[in-house]
PDB file of N, CA and C in Angstrom:
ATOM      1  N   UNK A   1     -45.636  42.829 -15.806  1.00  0.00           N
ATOM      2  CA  UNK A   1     -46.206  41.776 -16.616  1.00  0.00           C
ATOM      3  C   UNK A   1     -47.250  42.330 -17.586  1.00  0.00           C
ATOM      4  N   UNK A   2     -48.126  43.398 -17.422  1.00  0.00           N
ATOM      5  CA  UNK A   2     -49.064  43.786 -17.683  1.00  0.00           C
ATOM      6  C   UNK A   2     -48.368  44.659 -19.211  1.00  0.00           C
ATOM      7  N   UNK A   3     -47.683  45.207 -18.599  1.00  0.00           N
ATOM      8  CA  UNK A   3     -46.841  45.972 -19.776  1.00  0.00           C
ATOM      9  C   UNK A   3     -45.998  44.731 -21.314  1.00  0.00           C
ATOM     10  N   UNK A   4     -45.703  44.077 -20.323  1.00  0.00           N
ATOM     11  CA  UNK A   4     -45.240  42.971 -21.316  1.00  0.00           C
ATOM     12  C   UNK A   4     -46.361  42.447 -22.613  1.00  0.00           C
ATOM     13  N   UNK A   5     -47.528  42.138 -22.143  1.00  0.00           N
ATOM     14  CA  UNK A   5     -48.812  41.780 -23.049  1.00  0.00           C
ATOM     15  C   UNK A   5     -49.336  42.865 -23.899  1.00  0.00           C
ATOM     16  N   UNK A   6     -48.666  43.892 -23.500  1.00  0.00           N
ATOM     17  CA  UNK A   6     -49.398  45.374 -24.175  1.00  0.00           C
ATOM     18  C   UNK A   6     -48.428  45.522 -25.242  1.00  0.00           C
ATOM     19  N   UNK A   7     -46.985  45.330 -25.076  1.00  0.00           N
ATOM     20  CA  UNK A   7     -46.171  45.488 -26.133  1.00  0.00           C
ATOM     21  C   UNK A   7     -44.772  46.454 -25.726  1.00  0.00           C
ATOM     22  N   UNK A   8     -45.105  46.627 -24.386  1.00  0.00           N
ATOM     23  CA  UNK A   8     -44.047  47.623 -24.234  1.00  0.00           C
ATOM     24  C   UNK A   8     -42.937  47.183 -23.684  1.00  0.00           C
ATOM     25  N   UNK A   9     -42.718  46.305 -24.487  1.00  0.00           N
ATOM     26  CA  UNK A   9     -41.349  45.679 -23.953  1.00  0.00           C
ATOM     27  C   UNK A   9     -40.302  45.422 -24.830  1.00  0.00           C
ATOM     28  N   UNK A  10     -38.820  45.266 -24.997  1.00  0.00           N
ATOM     29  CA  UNK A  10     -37.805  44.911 -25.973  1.00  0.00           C
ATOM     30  C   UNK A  10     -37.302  46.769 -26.021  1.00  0.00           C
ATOM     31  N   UNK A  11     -37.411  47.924 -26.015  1.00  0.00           N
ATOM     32  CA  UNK A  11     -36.904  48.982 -26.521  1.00  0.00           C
ATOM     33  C   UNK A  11     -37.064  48.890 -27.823  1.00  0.00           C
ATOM     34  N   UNK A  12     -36.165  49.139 -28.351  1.00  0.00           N
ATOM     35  CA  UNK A  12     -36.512  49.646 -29.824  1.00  0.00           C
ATOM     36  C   UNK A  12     -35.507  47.911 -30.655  1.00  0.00           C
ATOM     37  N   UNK A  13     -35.524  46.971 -30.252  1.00  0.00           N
ATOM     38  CA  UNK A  13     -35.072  45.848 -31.080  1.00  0.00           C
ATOM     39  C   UNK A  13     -36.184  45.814 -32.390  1.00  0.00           C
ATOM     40  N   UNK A  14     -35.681  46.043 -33.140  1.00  0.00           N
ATOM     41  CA  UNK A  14     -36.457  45.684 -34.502  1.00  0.00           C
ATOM     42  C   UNK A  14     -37.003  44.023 -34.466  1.00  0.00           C
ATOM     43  N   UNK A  15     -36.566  43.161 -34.173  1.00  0.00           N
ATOM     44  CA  UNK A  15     -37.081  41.498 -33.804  1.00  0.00           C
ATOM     45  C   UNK A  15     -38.261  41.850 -32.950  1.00  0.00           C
ATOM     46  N   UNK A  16     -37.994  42.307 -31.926  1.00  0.00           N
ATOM     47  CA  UNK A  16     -39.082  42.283 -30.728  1.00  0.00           C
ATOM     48  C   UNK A  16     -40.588  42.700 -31.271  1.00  0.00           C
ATOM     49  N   UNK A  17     -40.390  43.959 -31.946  1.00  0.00           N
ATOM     50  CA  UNK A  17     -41.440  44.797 -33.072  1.00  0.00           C
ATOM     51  C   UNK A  17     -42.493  43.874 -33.472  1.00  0.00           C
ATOM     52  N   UNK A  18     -41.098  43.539 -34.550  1.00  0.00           N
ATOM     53  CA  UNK A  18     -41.750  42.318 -35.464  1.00  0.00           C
ATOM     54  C   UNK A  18     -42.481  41.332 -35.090  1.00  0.00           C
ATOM     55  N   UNK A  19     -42.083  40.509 -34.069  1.00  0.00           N
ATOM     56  CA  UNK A  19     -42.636  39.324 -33.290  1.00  0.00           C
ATOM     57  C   UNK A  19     -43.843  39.709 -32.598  1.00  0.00           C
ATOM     58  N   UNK A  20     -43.895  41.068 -32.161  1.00  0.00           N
ATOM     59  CA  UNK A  20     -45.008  41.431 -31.450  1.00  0.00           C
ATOM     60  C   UNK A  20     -46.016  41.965 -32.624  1.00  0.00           C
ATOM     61  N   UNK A  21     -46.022  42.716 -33.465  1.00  0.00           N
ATOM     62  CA  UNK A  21     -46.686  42.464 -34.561  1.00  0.00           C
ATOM     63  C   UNK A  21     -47.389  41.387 -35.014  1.00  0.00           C
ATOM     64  N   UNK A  22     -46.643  40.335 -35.283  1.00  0.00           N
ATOM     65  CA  UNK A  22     -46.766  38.925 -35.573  1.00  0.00           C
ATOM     66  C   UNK A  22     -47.960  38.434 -35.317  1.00  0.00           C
ATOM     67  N   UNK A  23     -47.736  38.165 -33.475  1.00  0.00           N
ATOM     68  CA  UNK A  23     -48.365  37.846 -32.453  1.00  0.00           C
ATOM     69  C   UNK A  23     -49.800  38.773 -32.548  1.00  0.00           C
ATOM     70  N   UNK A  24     -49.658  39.802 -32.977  1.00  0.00           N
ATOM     71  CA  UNK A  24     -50.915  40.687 -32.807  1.00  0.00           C
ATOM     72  C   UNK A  24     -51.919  40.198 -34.242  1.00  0.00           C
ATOM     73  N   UNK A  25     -51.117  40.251 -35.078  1.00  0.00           N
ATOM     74  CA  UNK A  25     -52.096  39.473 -36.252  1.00  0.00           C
ATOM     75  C   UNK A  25     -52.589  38.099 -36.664  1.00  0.00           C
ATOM     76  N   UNK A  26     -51.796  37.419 -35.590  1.00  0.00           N
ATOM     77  CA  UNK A  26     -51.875  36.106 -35.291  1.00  0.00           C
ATOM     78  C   UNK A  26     -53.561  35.823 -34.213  1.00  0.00           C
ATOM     79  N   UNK A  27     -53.243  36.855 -33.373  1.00  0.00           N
ATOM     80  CA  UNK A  27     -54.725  36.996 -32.501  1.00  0.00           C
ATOM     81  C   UNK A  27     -56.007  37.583 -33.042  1.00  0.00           C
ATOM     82  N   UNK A  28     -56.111  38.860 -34.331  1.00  0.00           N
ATOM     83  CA  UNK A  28     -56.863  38.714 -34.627  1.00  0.00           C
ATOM     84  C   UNK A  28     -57.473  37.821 -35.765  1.00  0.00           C
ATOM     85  N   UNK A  29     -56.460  37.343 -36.315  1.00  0.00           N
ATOM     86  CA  UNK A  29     -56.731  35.829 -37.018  1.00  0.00           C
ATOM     87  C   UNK A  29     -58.031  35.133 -36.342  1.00  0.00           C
ATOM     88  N   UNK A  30     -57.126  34.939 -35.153  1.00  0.00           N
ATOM     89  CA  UNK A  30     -58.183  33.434 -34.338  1.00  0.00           C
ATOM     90  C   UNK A  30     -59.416  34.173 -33.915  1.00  0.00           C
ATOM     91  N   UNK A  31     -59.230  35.384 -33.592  1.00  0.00           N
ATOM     92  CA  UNK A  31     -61.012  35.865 -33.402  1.00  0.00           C
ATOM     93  C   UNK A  31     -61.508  36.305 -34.462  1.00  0.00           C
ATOM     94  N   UNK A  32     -60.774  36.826 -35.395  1.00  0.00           N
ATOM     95  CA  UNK A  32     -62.480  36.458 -37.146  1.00  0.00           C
ATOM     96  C   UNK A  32     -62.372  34.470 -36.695  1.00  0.00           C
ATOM     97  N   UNK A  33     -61.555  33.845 -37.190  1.00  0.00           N
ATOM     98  CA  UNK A  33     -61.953  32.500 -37.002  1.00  0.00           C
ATOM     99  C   UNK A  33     -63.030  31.992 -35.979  1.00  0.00           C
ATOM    100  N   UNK A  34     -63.254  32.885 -34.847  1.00  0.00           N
ATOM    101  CA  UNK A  34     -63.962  32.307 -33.954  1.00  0.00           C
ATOM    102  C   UNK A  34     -64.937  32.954 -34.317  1.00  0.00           C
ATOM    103  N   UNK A  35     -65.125  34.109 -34.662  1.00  0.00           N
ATOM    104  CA  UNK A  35     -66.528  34.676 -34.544  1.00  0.00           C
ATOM    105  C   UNK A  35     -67.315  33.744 -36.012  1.00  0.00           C
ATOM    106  N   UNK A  36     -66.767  33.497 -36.501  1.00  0.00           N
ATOM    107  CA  UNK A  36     -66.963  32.762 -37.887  1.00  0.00           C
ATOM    108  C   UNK A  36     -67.588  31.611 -37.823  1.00  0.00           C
ATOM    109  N   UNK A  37     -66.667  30.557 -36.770  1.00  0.00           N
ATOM    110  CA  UNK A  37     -67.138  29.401 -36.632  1.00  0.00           C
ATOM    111  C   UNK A  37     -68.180  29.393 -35.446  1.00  0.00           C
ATOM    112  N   UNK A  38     -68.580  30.350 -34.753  1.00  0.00           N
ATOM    113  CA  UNK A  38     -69.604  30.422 -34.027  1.00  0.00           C
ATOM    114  C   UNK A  38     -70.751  30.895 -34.934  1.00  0.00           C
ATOM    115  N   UNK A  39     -70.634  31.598 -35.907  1.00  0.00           N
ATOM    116  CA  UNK A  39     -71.714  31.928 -36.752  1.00  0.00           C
ATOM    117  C   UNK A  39     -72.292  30.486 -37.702  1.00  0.00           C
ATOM    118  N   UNK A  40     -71.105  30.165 -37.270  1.00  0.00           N
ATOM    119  CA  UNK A  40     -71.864  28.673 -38.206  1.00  0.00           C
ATOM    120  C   UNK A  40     -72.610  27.569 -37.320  1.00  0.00           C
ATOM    121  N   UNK A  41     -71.900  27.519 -36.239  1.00  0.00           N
ATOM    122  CA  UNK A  41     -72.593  26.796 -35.146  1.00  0.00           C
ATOM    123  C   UNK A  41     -73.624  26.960 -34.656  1.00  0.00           C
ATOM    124  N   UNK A  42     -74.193  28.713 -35.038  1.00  0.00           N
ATOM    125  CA  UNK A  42     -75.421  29.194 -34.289  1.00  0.00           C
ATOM    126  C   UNK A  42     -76.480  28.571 -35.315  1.00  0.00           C
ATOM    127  N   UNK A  43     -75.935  29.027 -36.930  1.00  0.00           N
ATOM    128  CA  UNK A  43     -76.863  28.310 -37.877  1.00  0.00           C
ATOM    129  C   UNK A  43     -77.360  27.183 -38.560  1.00  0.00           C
ATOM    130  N   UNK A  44     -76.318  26.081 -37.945  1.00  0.00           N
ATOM    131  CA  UNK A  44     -76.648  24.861 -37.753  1.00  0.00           C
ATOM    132  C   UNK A  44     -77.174  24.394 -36.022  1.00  0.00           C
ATOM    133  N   UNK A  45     -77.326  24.892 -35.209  1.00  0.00           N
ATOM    134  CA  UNK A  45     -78.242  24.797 -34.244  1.00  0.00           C
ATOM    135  C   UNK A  45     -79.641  25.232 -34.279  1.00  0.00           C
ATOM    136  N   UNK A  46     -79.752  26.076 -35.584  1.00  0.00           N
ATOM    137  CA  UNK A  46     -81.379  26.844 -35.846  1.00  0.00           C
ATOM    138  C   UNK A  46     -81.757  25.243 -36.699  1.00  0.00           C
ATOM    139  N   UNK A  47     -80.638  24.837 -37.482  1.00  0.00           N
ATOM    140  CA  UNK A  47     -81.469  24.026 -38.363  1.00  0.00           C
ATOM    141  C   UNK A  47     -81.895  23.007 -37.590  1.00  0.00           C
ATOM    142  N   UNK A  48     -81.232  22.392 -36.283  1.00  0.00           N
ATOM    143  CA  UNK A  48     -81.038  21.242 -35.804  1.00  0.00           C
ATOM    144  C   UNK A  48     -82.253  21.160 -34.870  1.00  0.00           C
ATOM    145  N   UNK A  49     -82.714  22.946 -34.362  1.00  0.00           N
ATOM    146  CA  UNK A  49     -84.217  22.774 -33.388  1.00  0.00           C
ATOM    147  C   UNK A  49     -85.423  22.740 -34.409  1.00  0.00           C
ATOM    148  N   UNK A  50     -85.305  23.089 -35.515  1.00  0.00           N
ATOM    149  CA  UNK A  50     -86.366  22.843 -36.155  1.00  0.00           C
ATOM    150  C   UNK A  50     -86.884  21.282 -36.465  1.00  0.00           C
ATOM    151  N   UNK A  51     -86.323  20.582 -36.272  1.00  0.00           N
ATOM    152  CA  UNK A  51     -86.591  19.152 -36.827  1.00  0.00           C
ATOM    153  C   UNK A  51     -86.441  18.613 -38.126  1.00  0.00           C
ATOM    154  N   UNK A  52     -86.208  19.504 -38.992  1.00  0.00           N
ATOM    155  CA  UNK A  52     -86.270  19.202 -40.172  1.00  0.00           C
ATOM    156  C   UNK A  52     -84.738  18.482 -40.879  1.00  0.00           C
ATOM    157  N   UNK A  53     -84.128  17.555 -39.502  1.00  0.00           N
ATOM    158  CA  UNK A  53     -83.067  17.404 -39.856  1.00  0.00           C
ATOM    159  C   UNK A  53     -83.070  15.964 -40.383  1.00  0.00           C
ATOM    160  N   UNK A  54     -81.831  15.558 -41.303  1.00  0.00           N
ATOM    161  CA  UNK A  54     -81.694  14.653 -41.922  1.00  0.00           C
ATOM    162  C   UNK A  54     -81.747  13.002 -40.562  1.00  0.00           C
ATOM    163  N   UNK A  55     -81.299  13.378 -39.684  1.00  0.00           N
ATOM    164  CA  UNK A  55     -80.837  11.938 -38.729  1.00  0.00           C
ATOM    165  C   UNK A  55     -82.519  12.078 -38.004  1.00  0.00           C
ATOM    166  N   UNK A  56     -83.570  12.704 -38.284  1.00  0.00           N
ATOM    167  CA  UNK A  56     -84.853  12.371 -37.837  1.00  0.00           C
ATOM    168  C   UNK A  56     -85.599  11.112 -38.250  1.00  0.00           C
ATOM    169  N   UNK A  57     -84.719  11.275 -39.997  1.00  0.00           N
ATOM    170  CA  UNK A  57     -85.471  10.358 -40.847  1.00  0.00           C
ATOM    171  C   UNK A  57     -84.854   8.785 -40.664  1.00  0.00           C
ATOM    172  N   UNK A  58     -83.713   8.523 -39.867  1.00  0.00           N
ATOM    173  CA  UNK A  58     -83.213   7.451 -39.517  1.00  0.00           C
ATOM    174  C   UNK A  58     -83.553   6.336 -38.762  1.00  0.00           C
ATOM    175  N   UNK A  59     -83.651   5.117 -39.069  1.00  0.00           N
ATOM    176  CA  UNK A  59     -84.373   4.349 -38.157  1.00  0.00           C
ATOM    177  C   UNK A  59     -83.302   3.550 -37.432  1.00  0.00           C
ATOM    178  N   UNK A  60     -83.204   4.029 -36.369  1.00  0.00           N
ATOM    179  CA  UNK A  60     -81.507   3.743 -35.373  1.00  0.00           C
ATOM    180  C   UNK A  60     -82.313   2.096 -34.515  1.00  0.00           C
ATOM    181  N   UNK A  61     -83.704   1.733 -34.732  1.00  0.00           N
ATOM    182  CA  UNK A  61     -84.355   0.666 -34.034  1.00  0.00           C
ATOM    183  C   UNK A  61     -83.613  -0.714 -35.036  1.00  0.00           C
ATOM    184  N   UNK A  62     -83.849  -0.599 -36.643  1.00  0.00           N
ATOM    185  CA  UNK A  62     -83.264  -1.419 -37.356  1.00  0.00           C
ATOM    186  C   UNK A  62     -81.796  -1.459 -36.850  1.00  0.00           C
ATOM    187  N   UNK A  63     -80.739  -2.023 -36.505  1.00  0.00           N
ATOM    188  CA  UNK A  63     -79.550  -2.097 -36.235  1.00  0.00           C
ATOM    189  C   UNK A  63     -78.565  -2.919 -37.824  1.00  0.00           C
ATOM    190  N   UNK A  64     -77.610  -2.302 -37.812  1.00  0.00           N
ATOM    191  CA  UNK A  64     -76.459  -2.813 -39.067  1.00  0.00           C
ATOM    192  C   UNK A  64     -75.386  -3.067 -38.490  1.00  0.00           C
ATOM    193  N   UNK A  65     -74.987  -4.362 -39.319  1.00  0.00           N
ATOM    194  CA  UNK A  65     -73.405  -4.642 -38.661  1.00  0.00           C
ATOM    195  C   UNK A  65     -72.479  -3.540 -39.039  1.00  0.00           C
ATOM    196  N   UNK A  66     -71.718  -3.049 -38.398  1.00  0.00           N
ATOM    197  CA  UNK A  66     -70.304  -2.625 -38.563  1.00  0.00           C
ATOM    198  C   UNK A  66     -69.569  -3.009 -39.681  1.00  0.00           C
ATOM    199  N   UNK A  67     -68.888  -2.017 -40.169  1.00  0.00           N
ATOM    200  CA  UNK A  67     -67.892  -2.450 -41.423  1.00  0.00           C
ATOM    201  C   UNK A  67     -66.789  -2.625 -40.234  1.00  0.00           C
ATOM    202  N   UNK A  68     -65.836  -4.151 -41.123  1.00  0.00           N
ATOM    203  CA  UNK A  68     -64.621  -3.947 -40.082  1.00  0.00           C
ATOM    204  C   UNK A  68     -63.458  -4.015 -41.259  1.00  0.00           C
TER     205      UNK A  68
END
């Protein structure tokens, strides 16, 4: 199984290659994407402990009807 995730599997099928290729650029896709969207999450959590955020200035005591 272990060998299977590594790539060493199919022999020499040119499909298998390919697909495993694929699959390999497909994964580091999603980790720049993640490291990315965690970089954004970290820097909207700096803004969000400072206080200086926009929903501070909200007065959630006044209540509004709902749009329906």
């Amino acid at each position: 199984m272990a060998k299977a995730l590594l790539g060493y599997v199919g022999g020499s099928d040119p499909r298998v290659h390919s697909e495993m290729r694929r699959l390999q650029q497909r994964v580091q896709d999603l980790e720049s994407e993640l490291i990315r969207m965690q970089a954004e999450n970290d820097a909207l959590s700096a803004v969000a402990r400072h206080g200086d955020s926009l929903l501070d200035s909200i007065d959630v005591s006044q209540g509004e009807p709902a749009l329906t």
